[in-house]
N, C-alpha and C. Protein backbone atom coordinates (compact mmCIF):
# COMPACT_ATOMS: atom_id res chain seq x y z
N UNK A 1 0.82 -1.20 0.00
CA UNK A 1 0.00 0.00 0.00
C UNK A 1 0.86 1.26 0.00
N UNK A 2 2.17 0.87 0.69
CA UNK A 2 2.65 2.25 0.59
C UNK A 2 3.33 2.76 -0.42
N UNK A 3 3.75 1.67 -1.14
CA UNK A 3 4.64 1.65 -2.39
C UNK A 3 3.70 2.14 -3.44
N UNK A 4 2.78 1.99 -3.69
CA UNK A 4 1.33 2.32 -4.29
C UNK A 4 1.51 3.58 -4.29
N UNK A 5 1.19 4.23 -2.86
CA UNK A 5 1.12 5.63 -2.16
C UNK A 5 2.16 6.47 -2.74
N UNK A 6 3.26 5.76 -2.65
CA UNK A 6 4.52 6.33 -2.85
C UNK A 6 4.51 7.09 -4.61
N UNK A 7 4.50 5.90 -5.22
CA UNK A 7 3.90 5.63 -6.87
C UNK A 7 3.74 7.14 -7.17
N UNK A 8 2.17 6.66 -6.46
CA UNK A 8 1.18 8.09 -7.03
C UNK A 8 1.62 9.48 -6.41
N UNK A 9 1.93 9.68 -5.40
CA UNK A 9 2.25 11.33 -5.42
C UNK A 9 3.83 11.15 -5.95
N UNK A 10 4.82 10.20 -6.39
CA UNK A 10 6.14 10.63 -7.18
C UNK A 10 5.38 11.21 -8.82
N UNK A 11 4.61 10.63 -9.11
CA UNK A 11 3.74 10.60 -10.42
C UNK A 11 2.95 12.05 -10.70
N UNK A 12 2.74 11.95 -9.19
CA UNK A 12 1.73 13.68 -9.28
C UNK A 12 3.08 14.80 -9.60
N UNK A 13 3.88 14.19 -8.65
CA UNK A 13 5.19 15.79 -8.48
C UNK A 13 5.73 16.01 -9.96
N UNK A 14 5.96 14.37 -10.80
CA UNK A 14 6.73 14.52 -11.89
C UNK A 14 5.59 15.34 -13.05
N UNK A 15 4.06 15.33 -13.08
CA UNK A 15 3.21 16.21 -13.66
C UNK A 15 3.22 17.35 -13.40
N UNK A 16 3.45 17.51 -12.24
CA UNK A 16 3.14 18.85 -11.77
C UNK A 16 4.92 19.57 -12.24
N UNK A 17 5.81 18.73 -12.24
CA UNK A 17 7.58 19.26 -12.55
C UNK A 17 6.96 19.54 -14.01
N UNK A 18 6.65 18.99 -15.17
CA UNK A 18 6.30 18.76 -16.45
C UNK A 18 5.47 20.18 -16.22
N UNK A 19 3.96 20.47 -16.03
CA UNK A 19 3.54 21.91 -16.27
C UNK A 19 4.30 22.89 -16.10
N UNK A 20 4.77 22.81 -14.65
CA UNK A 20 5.60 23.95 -14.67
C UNK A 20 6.90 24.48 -15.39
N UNK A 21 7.37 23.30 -15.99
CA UNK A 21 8.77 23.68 -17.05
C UNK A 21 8.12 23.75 -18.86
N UNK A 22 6.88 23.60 -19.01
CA UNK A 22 6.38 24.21 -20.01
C UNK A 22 5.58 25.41 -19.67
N UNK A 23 4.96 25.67 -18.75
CA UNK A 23 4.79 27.03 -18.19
C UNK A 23 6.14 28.51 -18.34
N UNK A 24 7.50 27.82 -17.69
CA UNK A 24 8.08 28.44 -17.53
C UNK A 24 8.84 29.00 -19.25
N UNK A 25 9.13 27.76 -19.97
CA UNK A 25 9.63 27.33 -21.34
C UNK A 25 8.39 28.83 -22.14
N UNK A 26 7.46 28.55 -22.03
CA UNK A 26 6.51 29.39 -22.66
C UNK A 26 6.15 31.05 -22.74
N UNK A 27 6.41 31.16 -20.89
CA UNK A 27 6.62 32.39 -20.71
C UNK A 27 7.99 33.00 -20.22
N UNK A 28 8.71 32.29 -21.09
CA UNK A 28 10.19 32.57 -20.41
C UNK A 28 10.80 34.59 -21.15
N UNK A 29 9.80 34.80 -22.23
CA UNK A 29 10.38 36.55 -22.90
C UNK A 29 9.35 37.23 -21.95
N UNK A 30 8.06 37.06 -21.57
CA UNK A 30 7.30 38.22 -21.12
C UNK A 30 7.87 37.94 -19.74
N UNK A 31 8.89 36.98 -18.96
CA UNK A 31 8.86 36.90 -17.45
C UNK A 31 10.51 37.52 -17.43
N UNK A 32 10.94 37.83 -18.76
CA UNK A 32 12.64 38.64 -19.01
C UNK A 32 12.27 39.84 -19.26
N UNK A 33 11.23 40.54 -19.45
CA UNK A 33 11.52 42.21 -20.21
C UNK A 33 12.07 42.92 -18.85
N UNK A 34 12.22 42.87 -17.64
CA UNK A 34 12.63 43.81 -16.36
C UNK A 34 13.86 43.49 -16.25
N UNK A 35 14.88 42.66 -17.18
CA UNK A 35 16.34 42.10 -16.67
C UNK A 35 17.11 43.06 -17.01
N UNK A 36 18.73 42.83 -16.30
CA UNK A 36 19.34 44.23 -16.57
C UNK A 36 19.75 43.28 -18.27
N UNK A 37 19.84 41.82 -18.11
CA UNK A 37 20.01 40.91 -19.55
C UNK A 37 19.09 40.09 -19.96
N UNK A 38 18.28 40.53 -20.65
CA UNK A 38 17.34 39.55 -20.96
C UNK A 38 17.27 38.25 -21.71
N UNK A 39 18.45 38.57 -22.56
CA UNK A 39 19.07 37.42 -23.22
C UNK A 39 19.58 35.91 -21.99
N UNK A 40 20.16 36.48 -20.94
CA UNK A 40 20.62 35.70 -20.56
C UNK A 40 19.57 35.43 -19.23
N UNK A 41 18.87 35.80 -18.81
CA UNK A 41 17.44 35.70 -18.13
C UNK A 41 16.93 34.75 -19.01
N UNK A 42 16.23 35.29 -20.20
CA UNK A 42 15.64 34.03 -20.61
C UNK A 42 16.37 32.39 -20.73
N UNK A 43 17.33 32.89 -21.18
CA UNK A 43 18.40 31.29 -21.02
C UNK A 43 18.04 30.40 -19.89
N UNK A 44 18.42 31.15 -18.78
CA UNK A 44 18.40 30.91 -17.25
C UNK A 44 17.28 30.25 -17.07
N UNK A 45 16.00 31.13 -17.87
CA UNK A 45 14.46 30.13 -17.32
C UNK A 45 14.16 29.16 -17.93
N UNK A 46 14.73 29.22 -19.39
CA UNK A 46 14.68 27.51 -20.26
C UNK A 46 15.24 26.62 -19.83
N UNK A 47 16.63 27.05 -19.37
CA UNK A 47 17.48 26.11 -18.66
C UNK A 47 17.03 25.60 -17.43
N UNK A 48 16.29 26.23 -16.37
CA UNK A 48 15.50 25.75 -15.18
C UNK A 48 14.47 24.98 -15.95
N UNK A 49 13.53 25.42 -16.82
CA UNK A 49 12.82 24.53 -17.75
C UNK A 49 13.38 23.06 -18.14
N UNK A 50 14.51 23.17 -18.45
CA UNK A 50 15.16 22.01 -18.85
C UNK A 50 15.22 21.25 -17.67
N UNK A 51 16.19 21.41 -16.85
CA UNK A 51 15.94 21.00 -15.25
C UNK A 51 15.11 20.39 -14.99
N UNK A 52 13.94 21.13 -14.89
CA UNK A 52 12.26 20.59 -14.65
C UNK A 52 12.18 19.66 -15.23
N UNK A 53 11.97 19.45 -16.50
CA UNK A 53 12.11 18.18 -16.93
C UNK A 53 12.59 16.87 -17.17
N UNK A 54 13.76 17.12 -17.24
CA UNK A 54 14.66 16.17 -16.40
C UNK A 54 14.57 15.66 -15.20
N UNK A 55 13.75 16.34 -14.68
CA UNK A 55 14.07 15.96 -12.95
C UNK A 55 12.50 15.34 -12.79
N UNK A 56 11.59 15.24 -13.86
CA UNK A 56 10.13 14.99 -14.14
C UNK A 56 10.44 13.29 -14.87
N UNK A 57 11.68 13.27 -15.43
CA UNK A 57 12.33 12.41 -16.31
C UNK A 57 12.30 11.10 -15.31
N UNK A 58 13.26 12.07 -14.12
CA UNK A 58 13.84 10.52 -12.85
C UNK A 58 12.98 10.15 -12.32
N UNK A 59 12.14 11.43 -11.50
CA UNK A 59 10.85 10.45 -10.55
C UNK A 59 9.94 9.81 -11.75
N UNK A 60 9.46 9.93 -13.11
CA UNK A 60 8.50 8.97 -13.66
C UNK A 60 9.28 7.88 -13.54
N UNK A 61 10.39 7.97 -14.16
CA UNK A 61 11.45 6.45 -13.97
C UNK A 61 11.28 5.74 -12.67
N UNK A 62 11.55 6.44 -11.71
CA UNK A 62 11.35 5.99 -10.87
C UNK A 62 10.40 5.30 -9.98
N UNK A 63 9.36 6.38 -9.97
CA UNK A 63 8.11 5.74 -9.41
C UNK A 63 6.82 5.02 -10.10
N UNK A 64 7.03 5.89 -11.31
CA UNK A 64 5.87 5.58 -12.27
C UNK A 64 6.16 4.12 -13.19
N UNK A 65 7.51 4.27 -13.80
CA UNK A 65 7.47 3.15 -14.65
C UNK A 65 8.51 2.31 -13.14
N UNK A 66 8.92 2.51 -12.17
CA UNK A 66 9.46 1.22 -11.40
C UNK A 66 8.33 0.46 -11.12
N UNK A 67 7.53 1.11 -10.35
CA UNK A 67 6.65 -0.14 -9.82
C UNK A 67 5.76 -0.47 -11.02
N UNK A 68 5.84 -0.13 -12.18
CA UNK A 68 5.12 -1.85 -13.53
C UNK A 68 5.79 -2.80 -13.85
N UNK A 69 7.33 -2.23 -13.97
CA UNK A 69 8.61 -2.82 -14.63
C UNK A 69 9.62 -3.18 -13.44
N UNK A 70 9.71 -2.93 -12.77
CA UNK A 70 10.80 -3.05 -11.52
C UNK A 70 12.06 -2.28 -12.38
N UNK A 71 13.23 -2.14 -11.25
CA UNK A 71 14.12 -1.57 -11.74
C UNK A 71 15.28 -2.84 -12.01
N UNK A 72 16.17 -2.00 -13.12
CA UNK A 72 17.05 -3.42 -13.98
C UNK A 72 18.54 -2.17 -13.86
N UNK A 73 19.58 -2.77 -14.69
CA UNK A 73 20.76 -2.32 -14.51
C UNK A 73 20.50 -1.01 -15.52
N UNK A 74 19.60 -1.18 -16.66
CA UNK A 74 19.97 -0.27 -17.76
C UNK A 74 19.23 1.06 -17.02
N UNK A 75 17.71 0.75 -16.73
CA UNK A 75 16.90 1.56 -15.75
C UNK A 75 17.74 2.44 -14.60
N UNK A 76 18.62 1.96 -14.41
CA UNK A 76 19.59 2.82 -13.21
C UNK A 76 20.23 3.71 -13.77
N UNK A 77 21.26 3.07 -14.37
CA UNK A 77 21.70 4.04 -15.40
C UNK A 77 21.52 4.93 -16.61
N UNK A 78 20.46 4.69 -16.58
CA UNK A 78 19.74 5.94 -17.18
C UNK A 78 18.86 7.00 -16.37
N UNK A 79 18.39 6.45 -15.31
CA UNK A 79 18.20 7.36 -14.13
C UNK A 79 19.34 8.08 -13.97
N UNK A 80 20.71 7.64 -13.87
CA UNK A 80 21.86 8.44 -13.24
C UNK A 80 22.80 9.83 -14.36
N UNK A 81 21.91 9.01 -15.77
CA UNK A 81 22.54 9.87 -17.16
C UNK A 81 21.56 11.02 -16.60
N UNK A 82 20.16 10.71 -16.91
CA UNK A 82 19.27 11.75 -16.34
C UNK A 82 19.37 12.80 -15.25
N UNK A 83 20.22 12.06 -14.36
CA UNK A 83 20.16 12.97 -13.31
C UNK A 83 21.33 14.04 -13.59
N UNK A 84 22.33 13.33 -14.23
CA UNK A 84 23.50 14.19 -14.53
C UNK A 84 22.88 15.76 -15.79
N UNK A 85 21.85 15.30 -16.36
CA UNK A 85 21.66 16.11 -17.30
C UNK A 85 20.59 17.50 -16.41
N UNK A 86 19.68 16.87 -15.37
CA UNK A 86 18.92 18.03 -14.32
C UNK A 86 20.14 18.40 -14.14
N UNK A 87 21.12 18.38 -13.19
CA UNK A 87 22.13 18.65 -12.69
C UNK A 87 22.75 19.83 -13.25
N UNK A 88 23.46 19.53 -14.66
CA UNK A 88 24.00 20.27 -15.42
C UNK A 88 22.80 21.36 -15.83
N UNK A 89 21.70 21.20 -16.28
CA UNK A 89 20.78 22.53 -16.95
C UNK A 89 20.62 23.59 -15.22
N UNK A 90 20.38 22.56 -14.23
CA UNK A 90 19.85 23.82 -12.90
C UNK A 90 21.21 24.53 -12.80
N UNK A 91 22.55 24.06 -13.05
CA UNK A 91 23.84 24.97 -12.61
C UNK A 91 23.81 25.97 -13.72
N UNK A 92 23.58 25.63 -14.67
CA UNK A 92 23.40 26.60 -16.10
C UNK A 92 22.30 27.14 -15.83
N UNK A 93 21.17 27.08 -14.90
CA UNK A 93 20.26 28.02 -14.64
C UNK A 93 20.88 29.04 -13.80
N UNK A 94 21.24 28.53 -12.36
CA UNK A 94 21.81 29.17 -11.52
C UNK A 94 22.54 29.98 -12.22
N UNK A 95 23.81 29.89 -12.96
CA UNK A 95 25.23 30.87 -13.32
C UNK A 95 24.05 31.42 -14.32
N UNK A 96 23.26 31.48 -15.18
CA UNK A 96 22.82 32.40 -16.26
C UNK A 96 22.27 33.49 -14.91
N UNK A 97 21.44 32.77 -13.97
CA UNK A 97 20.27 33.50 -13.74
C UNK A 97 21.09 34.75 -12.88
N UNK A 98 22.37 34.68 -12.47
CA UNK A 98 23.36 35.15 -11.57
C UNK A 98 23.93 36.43 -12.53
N UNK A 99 24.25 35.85 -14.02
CA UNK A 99 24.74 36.88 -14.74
C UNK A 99 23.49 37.81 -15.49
N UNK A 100 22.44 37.24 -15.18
CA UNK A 100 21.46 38.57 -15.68
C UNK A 100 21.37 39.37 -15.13
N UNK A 101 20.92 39.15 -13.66
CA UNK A 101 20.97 40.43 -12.55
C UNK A 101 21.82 41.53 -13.23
């Protein structure tokens, strides 16, 4: 039951990661016109966009397709490519979002 439990709200967060990084992806020029760089503001919010998704990538892996499929060697490691790729877009969010200010 709890693994179930578990399942469904990893499943809800990774939907709810998914709206919000096409939310953000979408309104990423009208949420840059106040930057001192808007060029690099918007970067910053695609790149958190990117993030988002990626990170929407691991928990479905994880919760959503583990408990139909169980987890296997390739399943890990592609969780861990994945994670390396959130990883890399949120630091490229962070340093863009640092040099727009």
């Amino acid at each position: 039951m709890l693994t179930k439990l578990s399942a469904l709200l990893g499943t809800i967060v990774a939907i709810l990661l998914v709206v919000l990084a096409l939310w953000g992806w979408g309104d990423a020029v009208e949420m840059t016109q106040r930057a001192d760089r808007p060029l690099a503001a918007l970067w910053a919010i695609r790149s958190g966009a990117i993030a988002a998704f990626a990170a929407a990538q691991v928990l479905g892996m994880t919760y959503f397709v583990g408990s139909f499929y169980g987890r296997g060697k390739f399943g890990e490691w592609l969780r861990v490519a994945v994670g390396f790729v959130c990883t890399a877009a949120l630091i490229t969010a962070l340093g863009l979002g640092l040099v727009s200010k």
